[in-house]
Protein backbone atom coordinates (compact mmCIF):
# COMPACT_ATOMS: atom_id res chain seq x y z
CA UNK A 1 0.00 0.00 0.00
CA UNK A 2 3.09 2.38 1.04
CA UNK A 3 4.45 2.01 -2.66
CA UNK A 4 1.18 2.39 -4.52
CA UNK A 5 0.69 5.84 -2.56
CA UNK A 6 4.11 6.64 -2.82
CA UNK A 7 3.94 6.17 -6.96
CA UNK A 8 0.90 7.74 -7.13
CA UNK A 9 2.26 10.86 -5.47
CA UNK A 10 4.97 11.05 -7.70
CA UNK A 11 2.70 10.88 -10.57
CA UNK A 12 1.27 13.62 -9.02
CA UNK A 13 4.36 15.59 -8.61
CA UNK A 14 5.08 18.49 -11.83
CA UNK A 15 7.37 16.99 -14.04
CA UNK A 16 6.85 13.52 -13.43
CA UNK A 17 7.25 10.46 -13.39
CA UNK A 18 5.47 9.53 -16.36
CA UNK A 19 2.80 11.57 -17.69
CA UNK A 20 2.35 15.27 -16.00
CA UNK A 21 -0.59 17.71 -17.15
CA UNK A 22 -0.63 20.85 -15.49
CA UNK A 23 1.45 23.81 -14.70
CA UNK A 24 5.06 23.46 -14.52
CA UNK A 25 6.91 26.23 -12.18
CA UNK A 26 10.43 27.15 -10.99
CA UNK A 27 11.66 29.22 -8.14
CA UNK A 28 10.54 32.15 -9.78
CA UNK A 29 7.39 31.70 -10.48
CA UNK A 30 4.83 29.75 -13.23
CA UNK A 31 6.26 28.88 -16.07
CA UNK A 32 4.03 27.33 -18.78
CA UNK A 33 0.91 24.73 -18.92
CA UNK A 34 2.36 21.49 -20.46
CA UNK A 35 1.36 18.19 -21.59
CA UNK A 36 4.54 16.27 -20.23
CA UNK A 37 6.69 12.89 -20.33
CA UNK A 38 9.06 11.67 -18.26
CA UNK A 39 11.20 7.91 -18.20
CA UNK A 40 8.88 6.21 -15.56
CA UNK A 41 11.76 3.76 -14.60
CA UNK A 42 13.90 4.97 -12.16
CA UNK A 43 16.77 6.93 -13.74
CA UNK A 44 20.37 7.53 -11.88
CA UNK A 45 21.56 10.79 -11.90
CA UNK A 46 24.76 10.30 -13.43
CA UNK A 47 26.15 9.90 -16.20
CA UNK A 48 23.39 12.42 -17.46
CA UNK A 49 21.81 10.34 -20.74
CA UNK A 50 18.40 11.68 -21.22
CA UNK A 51 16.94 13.91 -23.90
CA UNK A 52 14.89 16.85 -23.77
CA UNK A 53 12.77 17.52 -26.29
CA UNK A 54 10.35 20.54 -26.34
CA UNK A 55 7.32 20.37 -28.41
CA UNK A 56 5.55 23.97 -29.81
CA UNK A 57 1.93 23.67 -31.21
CA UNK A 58 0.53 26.24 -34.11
CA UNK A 59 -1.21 29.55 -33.73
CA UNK A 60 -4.06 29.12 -31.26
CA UNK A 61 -3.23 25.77 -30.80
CA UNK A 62 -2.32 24.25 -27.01
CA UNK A 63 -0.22 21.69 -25.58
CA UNK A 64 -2.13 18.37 -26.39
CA UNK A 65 -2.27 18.99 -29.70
CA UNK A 66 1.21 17.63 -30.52
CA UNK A 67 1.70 15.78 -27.47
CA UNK A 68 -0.21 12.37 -27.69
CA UNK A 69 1.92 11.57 -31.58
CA UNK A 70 4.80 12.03 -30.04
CA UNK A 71 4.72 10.21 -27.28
CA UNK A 72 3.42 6.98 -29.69
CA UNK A 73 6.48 7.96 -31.78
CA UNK A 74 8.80 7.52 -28.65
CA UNK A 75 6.71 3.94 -27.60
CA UNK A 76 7.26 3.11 -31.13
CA UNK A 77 10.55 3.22 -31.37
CA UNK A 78 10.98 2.33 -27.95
CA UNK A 79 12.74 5.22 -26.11
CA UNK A 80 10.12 6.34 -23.91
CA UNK A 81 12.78 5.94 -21.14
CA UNK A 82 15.62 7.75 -22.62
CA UNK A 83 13.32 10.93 -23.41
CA UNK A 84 12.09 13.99 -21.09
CA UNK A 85 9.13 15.57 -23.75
CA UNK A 86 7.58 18.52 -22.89
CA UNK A 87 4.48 20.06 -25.02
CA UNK A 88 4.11 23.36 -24.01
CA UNK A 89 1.24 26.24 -24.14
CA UNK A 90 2.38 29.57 -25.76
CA UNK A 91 1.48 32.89 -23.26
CA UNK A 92 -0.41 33.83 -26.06
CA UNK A 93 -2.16 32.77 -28.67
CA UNK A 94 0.91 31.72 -30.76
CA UNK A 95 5.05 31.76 -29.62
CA UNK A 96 6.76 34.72 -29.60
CA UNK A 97 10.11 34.59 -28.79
CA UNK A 98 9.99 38.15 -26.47
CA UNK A 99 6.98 36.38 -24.40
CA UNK A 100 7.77 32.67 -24.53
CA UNK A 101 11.79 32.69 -25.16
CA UNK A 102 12.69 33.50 -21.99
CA UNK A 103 10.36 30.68 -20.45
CA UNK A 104 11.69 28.23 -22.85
CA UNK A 105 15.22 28.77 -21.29
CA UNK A 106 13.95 28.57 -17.84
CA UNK A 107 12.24 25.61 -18.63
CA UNK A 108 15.30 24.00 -20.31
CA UNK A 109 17.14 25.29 -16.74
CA UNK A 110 14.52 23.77 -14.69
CA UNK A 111 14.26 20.32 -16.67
CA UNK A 112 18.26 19.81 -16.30
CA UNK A 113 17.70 20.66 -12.47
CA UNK A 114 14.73 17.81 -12.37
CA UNK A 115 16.41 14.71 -14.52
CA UNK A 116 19.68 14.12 -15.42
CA UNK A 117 19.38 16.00 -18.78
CA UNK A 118 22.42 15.89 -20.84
CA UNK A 119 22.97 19.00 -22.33
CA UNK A 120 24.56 18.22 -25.00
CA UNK A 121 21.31 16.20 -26.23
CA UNK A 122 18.53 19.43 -26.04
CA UNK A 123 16.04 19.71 -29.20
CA UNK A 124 13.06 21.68 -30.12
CA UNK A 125 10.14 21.00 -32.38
CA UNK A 126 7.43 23.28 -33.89
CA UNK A 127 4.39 23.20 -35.87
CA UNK A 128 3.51 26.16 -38.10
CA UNK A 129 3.12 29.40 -35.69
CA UNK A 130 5.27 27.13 -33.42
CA UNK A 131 7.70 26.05 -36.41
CA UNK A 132 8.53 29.97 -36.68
CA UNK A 133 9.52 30.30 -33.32
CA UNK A 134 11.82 27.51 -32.95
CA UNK A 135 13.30 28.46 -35.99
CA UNK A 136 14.01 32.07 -34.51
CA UNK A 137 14.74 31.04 -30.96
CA UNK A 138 17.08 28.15 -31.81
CA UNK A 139 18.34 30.28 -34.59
CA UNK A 140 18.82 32.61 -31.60
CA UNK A 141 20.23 30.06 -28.67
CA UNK A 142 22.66 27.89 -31.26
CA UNK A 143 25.04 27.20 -27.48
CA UNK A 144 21.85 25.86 -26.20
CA UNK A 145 20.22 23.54 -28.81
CA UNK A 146 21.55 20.76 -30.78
CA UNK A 147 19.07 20.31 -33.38
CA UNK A 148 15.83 21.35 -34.44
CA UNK A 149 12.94 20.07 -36.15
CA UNK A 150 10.06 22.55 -37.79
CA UNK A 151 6.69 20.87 -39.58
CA UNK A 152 5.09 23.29 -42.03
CA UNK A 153 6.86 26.70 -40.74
CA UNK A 154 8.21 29.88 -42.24
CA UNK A 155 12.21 30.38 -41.85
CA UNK A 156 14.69 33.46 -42.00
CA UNK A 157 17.76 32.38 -41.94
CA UNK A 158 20.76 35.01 -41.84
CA UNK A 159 24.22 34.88 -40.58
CA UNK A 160 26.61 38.08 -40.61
CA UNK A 161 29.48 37.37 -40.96
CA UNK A 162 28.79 34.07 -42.11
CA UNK A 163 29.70 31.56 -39.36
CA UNK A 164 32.80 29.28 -39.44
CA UNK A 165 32.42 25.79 -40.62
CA UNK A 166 28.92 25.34 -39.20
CA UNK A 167 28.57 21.85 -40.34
CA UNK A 168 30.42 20.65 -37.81
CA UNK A 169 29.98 23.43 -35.09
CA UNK A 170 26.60 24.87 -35.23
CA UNK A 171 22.78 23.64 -34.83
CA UNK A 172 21.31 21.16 -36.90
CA UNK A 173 18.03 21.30 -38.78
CA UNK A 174 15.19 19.29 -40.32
CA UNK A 175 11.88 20.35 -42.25
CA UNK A 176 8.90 19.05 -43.30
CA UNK A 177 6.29 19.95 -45.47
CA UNK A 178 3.13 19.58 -47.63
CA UNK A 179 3.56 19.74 -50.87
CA UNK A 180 0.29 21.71 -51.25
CA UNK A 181 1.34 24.10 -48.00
CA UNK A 182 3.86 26.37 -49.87
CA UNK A 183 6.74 23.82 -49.45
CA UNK A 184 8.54 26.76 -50.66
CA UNK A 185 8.65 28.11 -47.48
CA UNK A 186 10.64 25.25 -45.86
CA UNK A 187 12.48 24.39 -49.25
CA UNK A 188 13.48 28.52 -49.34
CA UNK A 189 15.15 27.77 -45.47
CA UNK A 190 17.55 24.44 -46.89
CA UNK A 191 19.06 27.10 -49.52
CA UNK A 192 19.60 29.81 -47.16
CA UNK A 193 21.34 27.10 -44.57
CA UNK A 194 22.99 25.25 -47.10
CA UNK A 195 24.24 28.42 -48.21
CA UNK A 196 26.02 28.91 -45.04
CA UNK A 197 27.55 25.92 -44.97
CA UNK A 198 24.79 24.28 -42.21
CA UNK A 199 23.70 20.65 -42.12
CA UNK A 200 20.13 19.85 -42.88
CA UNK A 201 17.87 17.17 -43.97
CA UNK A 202 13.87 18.69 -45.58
CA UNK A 203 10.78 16.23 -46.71
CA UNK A 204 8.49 17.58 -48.53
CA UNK A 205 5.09 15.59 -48.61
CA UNK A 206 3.18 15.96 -51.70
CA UNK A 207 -0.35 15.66 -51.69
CA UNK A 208 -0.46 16.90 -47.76
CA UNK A 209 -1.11 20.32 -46.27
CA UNK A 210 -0.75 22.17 -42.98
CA UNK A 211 -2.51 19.61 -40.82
CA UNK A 212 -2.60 16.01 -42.94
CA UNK A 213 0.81 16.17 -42.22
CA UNK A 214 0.49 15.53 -39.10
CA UNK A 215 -2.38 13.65 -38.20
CA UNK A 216 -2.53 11.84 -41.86
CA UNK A 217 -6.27 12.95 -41.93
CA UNK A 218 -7.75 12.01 -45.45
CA UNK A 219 -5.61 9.87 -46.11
CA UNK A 220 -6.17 6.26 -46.60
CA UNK A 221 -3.48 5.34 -43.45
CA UNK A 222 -0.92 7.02 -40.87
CA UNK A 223 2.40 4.92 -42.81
CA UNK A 224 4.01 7.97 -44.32
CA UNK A 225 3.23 10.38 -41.40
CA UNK A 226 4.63 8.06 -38.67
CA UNK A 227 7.75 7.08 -41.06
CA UNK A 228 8.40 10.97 -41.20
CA UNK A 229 8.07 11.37 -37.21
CA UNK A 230 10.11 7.90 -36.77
CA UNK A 231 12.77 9.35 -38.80
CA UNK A 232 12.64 13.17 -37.28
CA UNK A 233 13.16 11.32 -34.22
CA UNK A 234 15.72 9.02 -35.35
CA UNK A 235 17.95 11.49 -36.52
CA UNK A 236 17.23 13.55 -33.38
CA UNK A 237 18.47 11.32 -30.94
CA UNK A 238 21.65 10.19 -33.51
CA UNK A 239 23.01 14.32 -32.64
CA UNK A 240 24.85 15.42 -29.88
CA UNK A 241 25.48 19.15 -29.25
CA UNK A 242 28.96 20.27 -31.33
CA UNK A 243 30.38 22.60 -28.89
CA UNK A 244 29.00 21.96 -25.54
CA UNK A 245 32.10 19.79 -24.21
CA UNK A 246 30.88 16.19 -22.24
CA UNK A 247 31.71 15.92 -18.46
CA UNK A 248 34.86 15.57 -17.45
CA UNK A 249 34.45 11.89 -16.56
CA UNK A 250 33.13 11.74 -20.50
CA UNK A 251 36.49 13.83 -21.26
CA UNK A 252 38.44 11.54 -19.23
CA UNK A 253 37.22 8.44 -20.65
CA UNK A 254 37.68 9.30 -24.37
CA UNK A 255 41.48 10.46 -23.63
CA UNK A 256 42.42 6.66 -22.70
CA UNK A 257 41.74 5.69 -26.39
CA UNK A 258 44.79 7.74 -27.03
CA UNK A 259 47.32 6.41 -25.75
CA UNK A 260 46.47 2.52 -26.74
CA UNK A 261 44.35 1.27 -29.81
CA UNK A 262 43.93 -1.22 -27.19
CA UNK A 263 40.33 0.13 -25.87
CA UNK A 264 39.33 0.09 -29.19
CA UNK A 265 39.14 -4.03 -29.28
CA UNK A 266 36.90 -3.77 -26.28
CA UNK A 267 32.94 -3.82 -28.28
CA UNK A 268 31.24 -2.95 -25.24
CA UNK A 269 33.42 0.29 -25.60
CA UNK A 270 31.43 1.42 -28.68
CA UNK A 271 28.36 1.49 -26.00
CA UNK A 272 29.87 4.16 -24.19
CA UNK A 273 31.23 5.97 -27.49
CA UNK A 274 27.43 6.30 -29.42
CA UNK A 275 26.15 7.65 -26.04
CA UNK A 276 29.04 10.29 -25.65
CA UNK A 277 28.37 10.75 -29.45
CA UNK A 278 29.51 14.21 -31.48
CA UNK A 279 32.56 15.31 -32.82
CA UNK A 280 34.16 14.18 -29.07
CA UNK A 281 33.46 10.81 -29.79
CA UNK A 282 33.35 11.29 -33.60
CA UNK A 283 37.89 11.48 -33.33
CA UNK A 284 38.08 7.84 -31.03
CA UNK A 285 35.47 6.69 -34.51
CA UNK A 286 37.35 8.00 -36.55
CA UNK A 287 40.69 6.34 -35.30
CA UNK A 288 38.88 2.90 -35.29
CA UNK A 289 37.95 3.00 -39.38
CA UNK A 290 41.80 3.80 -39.48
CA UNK A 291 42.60 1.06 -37.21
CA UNK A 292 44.86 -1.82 -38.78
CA UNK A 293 42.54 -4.59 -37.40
CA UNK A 294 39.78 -4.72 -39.00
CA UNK A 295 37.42 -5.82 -36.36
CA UNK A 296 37.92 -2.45 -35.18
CA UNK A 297 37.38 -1.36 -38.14
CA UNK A 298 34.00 -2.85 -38.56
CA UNK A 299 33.00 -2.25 -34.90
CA UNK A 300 34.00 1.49 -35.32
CA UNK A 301 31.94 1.25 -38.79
CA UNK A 302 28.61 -0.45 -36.92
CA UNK A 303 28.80 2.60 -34.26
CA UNK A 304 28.09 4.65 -36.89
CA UNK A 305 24.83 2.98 -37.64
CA UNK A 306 22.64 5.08 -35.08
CA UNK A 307 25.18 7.87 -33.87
CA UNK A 308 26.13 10.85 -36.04
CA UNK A 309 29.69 11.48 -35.59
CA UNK A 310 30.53 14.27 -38.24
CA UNK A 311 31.74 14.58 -41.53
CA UNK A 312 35.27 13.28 -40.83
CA UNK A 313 33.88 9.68 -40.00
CA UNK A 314 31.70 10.07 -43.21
CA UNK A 315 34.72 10.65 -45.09
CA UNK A 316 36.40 7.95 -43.39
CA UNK A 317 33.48 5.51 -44.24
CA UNK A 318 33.69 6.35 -47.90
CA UNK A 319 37.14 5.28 -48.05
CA UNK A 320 36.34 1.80 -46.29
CA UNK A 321 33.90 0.94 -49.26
CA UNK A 322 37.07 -0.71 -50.66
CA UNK A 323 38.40 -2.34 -47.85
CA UNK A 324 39.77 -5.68 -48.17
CA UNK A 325 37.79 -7.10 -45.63
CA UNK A 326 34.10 -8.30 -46.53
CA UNK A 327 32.66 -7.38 -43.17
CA UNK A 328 34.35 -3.88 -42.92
CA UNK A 329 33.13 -2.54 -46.35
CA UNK A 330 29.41 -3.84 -46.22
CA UNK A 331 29.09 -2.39 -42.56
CA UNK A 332 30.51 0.81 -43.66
CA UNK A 333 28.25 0.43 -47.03
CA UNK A 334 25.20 -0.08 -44.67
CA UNK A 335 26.19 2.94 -42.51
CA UNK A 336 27.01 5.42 -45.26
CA UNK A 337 23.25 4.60 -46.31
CA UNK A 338 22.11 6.17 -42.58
CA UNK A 339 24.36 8.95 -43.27
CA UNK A 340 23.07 9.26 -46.35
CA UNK A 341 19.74 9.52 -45.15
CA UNK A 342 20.70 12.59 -42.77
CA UNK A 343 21.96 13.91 -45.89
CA UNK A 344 25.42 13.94 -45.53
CA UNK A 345 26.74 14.95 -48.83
CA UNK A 346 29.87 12.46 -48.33
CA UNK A 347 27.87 9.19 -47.89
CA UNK A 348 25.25 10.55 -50.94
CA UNK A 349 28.55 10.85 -52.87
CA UNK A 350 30.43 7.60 -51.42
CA UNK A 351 27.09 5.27 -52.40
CA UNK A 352 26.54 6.89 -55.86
CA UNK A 353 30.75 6.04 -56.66
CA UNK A 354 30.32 2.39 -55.61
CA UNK A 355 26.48 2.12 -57.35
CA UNK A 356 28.49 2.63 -60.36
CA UNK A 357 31.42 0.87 -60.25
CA UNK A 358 32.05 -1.77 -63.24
CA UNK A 359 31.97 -4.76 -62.74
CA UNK A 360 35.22 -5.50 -63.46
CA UNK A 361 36.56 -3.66 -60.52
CA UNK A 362 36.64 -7.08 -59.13
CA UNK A 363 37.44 -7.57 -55.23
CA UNK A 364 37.26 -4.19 -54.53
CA UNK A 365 33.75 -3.90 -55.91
CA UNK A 366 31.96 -6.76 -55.46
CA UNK A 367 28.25 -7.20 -56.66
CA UNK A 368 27.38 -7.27 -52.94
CA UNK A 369 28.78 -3.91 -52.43
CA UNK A 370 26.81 -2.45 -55.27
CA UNK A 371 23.63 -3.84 -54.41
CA UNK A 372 24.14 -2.38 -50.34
CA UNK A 373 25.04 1.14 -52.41
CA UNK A 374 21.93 1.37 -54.06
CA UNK A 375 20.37 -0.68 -51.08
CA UNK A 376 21.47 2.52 -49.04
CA UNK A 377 20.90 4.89 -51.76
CA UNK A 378 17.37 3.57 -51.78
CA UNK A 379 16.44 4.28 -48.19
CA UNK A 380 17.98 7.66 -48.07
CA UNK A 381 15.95 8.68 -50.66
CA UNK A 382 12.54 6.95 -49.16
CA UNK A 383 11.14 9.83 -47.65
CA UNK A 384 12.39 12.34 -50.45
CA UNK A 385 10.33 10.47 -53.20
CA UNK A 386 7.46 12.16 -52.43
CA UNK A 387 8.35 15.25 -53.33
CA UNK A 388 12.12 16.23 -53.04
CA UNK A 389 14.82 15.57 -55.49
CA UNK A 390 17.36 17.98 -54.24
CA UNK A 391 20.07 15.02 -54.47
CA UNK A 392 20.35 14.55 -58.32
CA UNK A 393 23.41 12.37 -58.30
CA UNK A 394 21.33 9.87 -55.86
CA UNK A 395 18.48 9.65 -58.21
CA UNK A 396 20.99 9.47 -61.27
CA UNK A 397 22.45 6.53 -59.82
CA UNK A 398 19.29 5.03 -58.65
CA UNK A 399 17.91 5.06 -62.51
CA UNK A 400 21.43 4.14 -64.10
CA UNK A 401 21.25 1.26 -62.08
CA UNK A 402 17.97 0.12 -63.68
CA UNK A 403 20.64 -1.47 -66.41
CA UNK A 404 22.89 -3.01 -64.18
CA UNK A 405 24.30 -6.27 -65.37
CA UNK A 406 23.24 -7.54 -61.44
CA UNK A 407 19.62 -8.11 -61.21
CA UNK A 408 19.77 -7.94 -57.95
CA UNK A 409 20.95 -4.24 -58.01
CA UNK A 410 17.99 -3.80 -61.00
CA UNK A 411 15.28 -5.17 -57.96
CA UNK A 412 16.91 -2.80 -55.84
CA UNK A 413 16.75 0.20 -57.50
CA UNK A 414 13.36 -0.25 -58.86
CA UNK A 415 11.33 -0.85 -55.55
CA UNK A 416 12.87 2.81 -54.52
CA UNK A 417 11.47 4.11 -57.86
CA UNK A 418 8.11 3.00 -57.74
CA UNK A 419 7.30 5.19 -55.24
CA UNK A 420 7.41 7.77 -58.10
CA UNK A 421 5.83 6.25 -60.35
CA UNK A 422 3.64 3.41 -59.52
CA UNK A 423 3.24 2.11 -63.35
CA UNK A 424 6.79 2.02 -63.13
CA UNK A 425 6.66 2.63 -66.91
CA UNK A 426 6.44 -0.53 -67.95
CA UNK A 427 10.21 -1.80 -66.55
CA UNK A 428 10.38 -5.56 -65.48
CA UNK A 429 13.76 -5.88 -63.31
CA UNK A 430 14.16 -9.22 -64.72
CA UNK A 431 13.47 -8.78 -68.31
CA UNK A 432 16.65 -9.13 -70.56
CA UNK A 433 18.59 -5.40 -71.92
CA UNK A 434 16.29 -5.24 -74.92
CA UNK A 435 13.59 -5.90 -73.07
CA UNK A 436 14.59 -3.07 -70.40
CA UNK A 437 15.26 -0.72 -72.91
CA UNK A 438 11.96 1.08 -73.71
CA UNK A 439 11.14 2.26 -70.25
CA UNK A 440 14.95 2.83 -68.90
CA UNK A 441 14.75 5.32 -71.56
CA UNK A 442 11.10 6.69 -69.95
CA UNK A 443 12.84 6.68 -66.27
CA UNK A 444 15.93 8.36 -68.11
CA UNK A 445 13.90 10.81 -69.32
CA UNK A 446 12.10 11.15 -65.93
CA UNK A 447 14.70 11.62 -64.32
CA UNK A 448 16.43 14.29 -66.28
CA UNK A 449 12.89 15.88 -65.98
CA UNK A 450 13.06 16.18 -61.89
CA UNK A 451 16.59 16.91 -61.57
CA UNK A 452 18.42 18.37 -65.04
CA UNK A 453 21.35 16.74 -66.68
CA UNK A 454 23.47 14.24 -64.65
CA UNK A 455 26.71 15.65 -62.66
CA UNK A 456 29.77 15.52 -64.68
């Protein structure tokens, strides 16, 4: 009896235990109505490993609007327990970052005072009214937020001077968009950040608007809406702040790997080096894929499977597509395909070179690596086939491939093109080059169509 009352009045309690809906406050005062989750496990306060993720609703919207999706996105992909989400209510009827920025960073204050809140893993999410807002206050509060996600929003995006290498220093960002919502809007915001050198991944959802988007309304199921929260989130919990440094015991731990390539045998190592994550952990990856043994090779490749180190391990990755060792190149194949999916220019770049490769390269292109190129090329461009074709060279290579001599690398490619064109225009994977030829030509033509002649 003890426990039950004792649970129930910490379920009681602001902030948790596992679901909160009320007023939070801090020593000075109110601070905003939420919808709120919080890991109902017990959680030990160090090393600090949780997320925080802040969720803004649209103009005259309020905090369960947003709330109840997100929280089935984190049950679906099981991380409930690794996540602090907080849905917030706007002083007003929208967010304003005079009114509601300040708030915001007493919140983010007051969460890392509650739960063991790593900073280095703080995000923000918006919808619309809300969208604009965390694109001005994260825009605003880059030492604060690691990335940022913004569904159907309006962006101004300026930098004077323009920042130094912000790729690999500075907030990362991810849009989403109906196609009939003026995807403009969020399509307008890539070019401005890619521009200045910033990282950034957009999907633009034709046939959805401001609100379909979301809730998938209209539409005959939820598949494509979820897929785009699963992967928001995904990629989300993959990025670690660039500039906030980890703990010293974090610090500590990631200088032994210097003096010995030892520690880098140990696998349960590669634990502790995805949760550190970042550029930190990115340089003990990076010496792994430059290791001599090429178990630590692979292990340092399979780390990069659901942890974004930077664009040095990319790099490094794209080199190991030839490595002599079978397991090292298809795990580094297989995680290039992940990078290339958080559009990391390197691994688009790395997968279209080995997509292509003759087959006469022999060992160092096997048919196996081909097919995991376009295998990878295929589900970085899953979520962009319904509506943006920004990476030409990765749809190049997808239709070249339709005439591969490897009809395993023809199924491949195909499956990822038929979600553009459900006719497929005629093409039969299996059917022999003469056969093929008719609609290659048709997805050739298609192709030049949505993205202009290929890159020399």
């Amino acid at each position: 009896m003890i426990t039950t009352l004792l649970l129930l009045a910490l379920q009681a309690r602001p902030g948790g235990p596992g679901e909160f809906r009320g007023e939070l406050r801090d020593k000075q005062g109110p601070l905003m109505r939420v919808n709120m989750w919080a890991p109902s496990k017990p959680v030990a306060p160090a090393p600090r490993t949780l997320s925080l993720l802040i969720v803004y609703h649209g103009m005259n919207g309020n905090e369960g609007n947003y709330y109840g999706g997100t929280l089935d996105c984190l049950r679906r992909l099981k991380v409930e327990e690794q996540v602090v989400m907080i849905a917030g209510k706007s002083k007003g009827a929208g967010w304003t970052v005079d009114d509601d920025g300040p708030l915001t960073l007493r919140m983010i204050d007051w969460a890392k005072e509650t739960w063991p809140i790593d900073p280095r893993r703080i995000y923000i999410w918006g919808s619309s009214n809300g969208a604009g807002f965390i694109g001005k206050f994260g825009w605003a509060n880059q030492d604060k937020i690691a990335a940022a996600v913004g569904y159907c929003g309006g962006y101004n995006f300026q930098a004077n001077p323009k920042p130094e290498n912000p790729a690999d220093t500075r907030t990362e960002w991810y849009f989403v968009h109906g196609g009939a919502d003026n995807p403009q809007n969020s399509g307008n915001a890539c070019k401005a950040l890619g521009a200045l050198g910033y990282r950034y991944v957009f999907r633009q959802l034709d046939g959805y608007g401001h609100t379909d988007i979301w809730d998938g309304g209209g539409h005959p199921d939820k598949v494509l809406v979820d897929a785009c929260r699963d992967d928001y989130l995904q990629w989300l919990l993959a990025i670690r702040h660039k500039s906030i440094e980890p703990p010293q015991k974090d610090v500590d731990y990631l200088a032994k790997f210097d003096a010995s390539e030892s520690a880098l045998g140990n696998k349960a190592a590669y634990l502790q080096l995805q949760r550190i994550g970042g550029p930190q952990a990115g340089a003990v990856i990076l010496k792994a894929l430059q290791s001599k043994s090429a178990g630590i090779r692979a292990n340092g490749a399979e780390a990069c499977l659901t942890t974004s180190f930077g664009a040095p391990v990319a790099v490094e990755l794209a080199r190991l597509v030839e490595d002599e060792n079978d397991r090292v190149q298809q795990t580094a194949l297989r995680a290039l395909g992940v990078y290339a999916n958080w559009h990391y220019p390197e691994a688009i770049d790395a997968l279209c070179r080995v997509a292509a490769a003759p087959v006469s390269d022999g060992k160092k292109i096997s048919g196996l690596a081909r097919m995991l190129a376009v295998e990878g090329l295929a589900k970085a461009m899953k979520l962009a086939a319904f509506g943006n074709f920004e990476d030409k060279k990765a749809w190049w290579a997808l239709v070249g491939a339709l005439d591969d001599d490897d009809v395993k690398v023809r199924s491949t490619a195909f499956a990822a093109l038929q979600a553009v064109q459900k006719d497929g225009f005629g093409y039969q994977p299996g059917a022999v080059p003469d056969a093929r030829k008719a609609a290659v030509a048709k997805w050739t033509a298609w192709v030049q169509g949505k993205c202009g002649p290929p890159e020399k």
